[in-house]
Protein backbone atom coordinates (compact mmCIF):
# COMPACT_ATOMS: atom_id res chain seq x y z
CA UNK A 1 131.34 130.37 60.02
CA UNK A 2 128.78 129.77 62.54
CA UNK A 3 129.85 132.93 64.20
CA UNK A 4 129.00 135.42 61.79
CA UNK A 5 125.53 134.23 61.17
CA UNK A 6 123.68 136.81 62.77
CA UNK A 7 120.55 136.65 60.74
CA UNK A 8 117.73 135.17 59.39
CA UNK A 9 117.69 134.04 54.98
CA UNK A 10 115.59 136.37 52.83
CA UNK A 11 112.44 134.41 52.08
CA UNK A 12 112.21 132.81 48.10
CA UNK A 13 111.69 135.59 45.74
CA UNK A 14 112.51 138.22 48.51
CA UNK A 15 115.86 139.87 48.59
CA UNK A 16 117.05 142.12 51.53
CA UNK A 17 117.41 145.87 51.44
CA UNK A 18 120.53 145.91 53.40
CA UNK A 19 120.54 147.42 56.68
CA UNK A 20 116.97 148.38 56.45
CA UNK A 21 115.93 145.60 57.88
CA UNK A 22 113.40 145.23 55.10
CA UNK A 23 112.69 142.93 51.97
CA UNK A 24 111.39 143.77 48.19
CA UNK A 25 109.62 141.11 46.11
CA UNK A 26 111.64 140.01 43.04
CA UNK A 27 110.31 139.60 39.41
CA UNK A 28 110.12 136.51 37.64
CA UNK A 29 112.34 137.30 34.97
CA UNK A 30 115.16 138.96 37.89
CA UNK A 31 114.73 135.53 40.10
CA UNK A 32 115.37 133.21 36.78
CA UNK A 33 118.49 135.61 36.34
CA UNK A 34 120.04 135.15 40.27
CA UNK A 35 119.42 131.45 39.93
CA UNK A 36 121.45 130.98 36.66
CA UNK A 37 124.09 133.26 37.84
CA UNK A 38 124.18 131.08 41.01
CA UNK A 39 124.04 127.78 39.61
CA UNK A 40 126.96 128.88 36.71
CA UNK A 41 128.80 130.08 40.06
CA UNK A 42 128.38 127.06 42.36
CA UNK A 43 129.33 124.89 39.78
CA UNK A 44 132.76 126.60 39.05
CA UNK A 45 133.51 126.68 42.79
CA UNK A 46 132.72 122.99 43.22
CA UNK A 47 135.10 122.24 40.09
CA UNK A 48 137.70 124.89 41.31
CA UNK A 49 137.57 123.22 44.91
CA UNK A 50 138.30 119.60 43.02
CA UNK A 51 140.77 120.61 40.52
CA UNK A 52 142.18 124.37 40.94
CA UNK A 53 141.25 127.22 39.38
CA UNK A 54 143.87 127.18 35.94
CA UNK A 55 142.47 123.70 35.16
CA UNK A 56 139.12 124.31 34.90
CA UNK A 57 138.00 125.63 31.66
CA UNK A 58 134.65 127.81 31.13
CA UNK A 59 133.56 125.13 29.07
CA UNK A 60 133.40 122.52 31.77
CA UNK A 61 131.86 125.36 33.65
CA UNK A 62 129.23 125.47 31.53
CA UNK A 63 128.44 121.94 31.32
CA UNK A 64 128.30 121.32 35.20
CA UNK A 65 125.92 124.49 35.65
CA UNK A 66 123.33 122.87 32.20
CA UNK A 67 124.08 126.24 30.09
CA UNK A 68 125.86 127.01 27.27
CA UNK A 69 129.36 128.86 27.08
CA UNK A 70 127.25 131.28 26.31
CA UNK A 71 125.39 131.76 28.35
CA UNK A 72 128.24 131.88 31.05
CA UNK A 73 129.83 134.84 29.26
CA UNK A 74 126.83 136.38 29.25
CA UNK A 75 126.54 136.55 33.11
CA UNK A 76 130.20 136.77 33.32
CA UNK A 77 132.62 138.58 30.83
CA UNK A 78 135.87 136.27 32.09
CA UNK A 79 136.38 133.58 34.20
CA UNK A 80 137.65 136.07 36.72
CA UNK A 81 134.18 137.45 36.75
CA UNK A 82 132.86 134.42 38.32
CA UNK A 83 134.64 134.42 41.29
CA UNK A 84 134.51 138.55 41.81
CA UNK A 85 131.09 139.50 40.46
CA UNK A 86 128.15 139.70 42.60
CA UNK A 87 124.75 141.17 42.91
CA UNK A 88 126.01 143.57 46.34
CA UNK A 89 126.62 146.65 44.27
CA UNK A 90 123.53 147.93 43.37
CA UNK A 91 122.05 146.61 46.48
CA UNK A 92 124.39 148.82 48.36
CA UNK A 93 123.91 151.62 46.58
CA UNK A 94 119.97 151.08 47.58
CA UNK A 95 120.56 150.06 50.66
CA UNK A 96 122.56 154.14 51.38
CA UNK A 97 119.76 155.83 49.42
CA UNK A 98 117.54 154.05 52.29
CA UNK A 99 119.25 155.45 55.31
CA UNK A 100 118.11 158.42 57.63
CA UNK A 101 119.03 161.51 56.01
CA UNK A 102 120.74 162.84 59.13
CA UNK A 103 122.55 160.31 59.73
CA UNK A 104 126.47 161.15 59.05
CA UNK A 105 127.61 159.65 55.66
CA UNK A 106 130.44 157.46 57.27
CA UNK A 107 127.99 156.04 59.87
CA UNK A 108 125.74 155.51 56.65
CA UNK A 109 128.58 153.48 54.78
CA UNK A 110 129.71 151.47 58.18
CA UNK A 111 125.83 149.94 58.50
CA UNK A 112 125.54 149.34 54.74
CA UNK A 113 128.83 147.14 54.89
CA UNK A 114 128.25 145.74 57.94
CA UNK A 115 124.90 144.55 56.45
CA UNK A 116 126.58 143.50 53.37
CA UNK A 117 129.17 141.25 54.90
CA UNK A 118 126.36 139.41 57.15
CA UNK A 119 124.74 138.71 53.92
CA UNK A 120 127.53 137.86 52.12
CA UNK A 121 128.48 135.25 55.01
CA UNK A 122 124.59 133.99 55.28
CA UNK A 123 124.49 133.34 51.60
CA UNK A 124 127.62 131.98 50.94
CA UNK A 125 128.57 130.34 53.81
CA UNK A 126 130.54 127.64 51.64
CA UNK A 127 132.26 129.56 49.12
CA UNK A 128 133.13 132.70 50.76
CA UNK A 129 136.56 130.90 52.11
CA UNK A 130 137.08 129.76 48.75
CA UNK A 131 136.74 132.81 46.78
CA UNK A 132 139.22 134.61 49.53
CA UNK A 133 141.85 131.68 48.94
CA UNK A 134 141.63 132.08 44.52
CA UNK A 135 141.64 136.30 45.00
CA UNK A 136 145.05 135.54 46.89
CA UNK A 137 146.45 133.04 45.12
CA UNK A 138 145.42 133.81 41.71
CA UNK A 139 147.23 136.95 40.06
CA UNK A 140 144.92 136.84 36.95
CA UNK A 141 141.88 137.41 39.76
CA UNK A 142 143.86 139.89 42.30
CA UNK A 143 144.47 141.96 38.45
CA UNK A 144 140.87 141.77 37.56
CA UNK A 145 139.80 143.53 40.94
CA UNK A 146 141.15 146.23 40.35
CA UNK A 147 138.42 147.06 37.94
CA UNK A 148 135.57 145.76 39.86
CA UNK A 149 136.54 147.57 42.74
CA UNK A 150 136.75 150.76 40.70
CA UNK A 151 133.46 150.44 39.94
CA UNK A 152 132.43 149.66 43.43
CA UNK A 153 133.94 152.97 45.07
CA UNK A 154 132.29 154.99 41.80
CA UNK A 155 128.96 153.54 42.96
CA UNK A 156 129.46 154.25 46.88
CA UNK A 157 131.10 157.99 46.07
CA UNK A 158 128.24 158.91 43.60
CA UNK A 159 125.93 158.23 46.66
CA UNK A 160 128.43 160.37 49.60
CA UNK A 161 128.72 162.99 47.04
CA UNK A 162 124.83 162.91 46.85
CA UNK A 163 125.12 163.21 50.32
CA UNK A 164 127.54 165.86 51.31
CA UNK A 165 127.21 167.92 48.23
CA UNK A 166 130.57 167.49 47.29
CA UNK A 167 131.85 166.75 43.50
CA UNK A 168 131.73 162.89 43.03
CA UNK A 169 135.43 163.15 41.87
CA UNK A 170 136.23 164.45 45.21
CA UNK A 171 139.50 163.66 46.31
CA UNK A 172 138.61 163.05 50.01
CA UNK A 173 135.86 161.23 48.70
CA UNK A 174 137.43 159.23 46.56
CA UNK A 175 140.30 158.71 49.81
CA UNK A 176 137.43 157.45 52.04
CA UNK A 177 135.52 154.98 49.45
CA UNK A 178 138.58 153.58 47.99
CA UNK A 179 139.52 153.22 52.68
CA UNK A 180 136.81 151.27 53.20
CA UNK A 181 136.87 148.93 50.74
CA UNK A 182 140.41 147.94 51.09
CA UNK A 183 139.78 148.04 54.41
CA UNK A 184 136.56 145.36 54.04
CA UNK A 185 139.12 143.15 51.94
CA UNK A 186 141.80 143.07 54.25
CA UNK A 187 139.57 142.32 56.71
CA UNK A 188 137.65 138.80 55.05
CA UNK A 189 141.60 138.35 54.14
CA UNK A 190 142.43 138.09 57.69
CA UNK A 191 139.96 136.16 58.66
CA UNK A 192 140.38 133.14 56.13
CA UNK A 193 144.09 132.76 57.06
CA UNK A 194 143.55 133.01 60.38
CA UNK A 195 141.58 129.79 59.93
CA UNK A 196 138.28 131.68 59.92
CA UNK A 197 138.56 132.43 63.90
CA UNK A 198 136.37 135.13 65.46
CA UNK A 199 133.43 136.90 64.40
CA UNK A 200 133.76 138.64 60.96
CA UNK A 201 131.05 141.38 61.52
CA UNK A 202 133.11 141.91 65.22
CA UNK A 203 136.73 142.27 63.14
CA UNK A 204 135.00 144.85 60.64
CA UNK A 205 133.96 146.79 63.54
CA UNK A 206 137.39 146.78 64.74
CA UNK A 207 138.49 147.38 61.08
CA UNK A 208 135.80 150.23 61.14
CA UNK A 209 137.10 151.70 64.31
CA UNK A 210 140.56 152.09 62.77
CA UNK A 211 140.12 153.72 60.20
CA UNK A 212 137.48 156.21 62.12
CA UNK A 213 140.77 156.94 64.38
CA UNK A 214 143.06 158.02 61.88
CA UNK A 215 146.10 156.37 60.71
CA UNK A 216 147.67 156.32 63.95
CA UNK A 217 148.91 153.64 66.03
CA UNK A 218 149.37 153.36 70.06
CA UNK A 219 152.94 153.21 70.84
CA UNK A 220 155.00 150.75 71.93
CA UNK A 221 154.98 149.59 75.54
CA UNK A 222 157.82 151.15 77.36
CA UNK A 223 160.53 148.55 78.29
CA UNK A 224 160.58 147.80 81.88
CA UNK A 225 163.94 148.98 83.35
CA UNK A 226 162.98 148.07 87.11
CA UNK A 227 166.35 146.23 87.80
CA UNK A 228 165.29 142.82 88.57
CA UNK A 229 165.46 141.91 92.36
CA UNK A 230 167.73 138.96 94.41
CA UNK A 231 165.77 135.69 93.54
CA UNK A 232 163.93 134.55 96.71
């Protein structure tokens, strides 16, 4: 994933402000909350990698991270939670609060995510193939997305409708958030089973430039009828 590293880790106790190109200082009690949730998370991934996702029981979750059962629900309601919950939606809800106010809301949202997958790829540079691979291949997982994603585009249309004074239940709102995201899955999607070739900010921008089009699609070639000539 070389590739896609495109910048530099937020310092300790710093978190990015995404696509700002700015950092805020975290509290105490907020940084002893990102490193349990990380350590409870890098432990189930390391146990998923080892021995698959159905055999791996919260419980020996708990024990590799040094928590309680607990404590792992706490952080995370279900085992699904672990592998689809992150800290990205709030941040991107900040990080479109914090662009120019002329800017056009889509251009707004295309920064954010591009900013959000960069991190996402910087900070996970291990796991992020992994978690791809169990959303596909586990239905209880692909089920449970549903809902987080739900919340996702209610975060991301709350802050259009902000911007274009339209109702947050918006249907072309609610068209374009619920776009993007699918389109930001399909597009980490692609890139794991292709083996992880190419730049994955480049193939969001590509993503990014479809969906900008329309849903259209350049025709097919036409077939060359030129009658083929005597063989020299």
């Amino acid at each position: 994933m070389a590739s896609a590293r495109t910048t530099s880790a937020a310092e300790p106790g710093m978190v990015p402000t995404l696509g700002t190109g700015r950092e805020r200082k975290l509290g105490l009690r907020e940084r002893k909350k990102i490193q349990t949730r990380q350590a409870i998370r890098h432990a189930a991934y390391r146990l998923f990698a080892e021995q698959g996702y159905d055999a791996t029981p919260v419980d020996q979750i708990a024990e590799a991270a040094e928590v309680s059962p607990s404590t792992v629900f706490r952080y995370f309601p279900t085992k699904e939670d672990i592998v689809l919950t992150d800290e990205y939606d709030p941040v991107i809800e900040e990080a479109l609060r914090a662009r120019p106010v002329d800017e056009h809301p889509v251009e707004s949202i295309r920064q954010v995510l591009i900013a959000s997958l960069r991190d996402l790829v910087l900070h996970q540079d291990d796991s992020i193939a992994l978690r791809t691979r169990l959303l596909r291949d586990v239905p209880a997982i692909r089920g449970r997305m549903a809902e987080t994603q739900a919340e996702s585009s209610r975060i991301i249309r709350s802050v259009l409708a902000e911007r274009t004074g339209k109702p947050a239940d918006d249907l072309e709102l609610r068209v374009i958030t619920s776009a993007l995201l699918a389109a930001l899955h399909e597009t980490v999607m692609h890139w794991v089973d292709t083996g992880q070739a190419g730049d994955l900010e480049e193939l969001l921008d590509t993503t990014l430039d479809v969906l900008a089009r329309g849903l259209t699609l350049p025709p097919r070639p036409p077939a060359d009828d030129t009658p083929a000539g005597p063989r020299p």
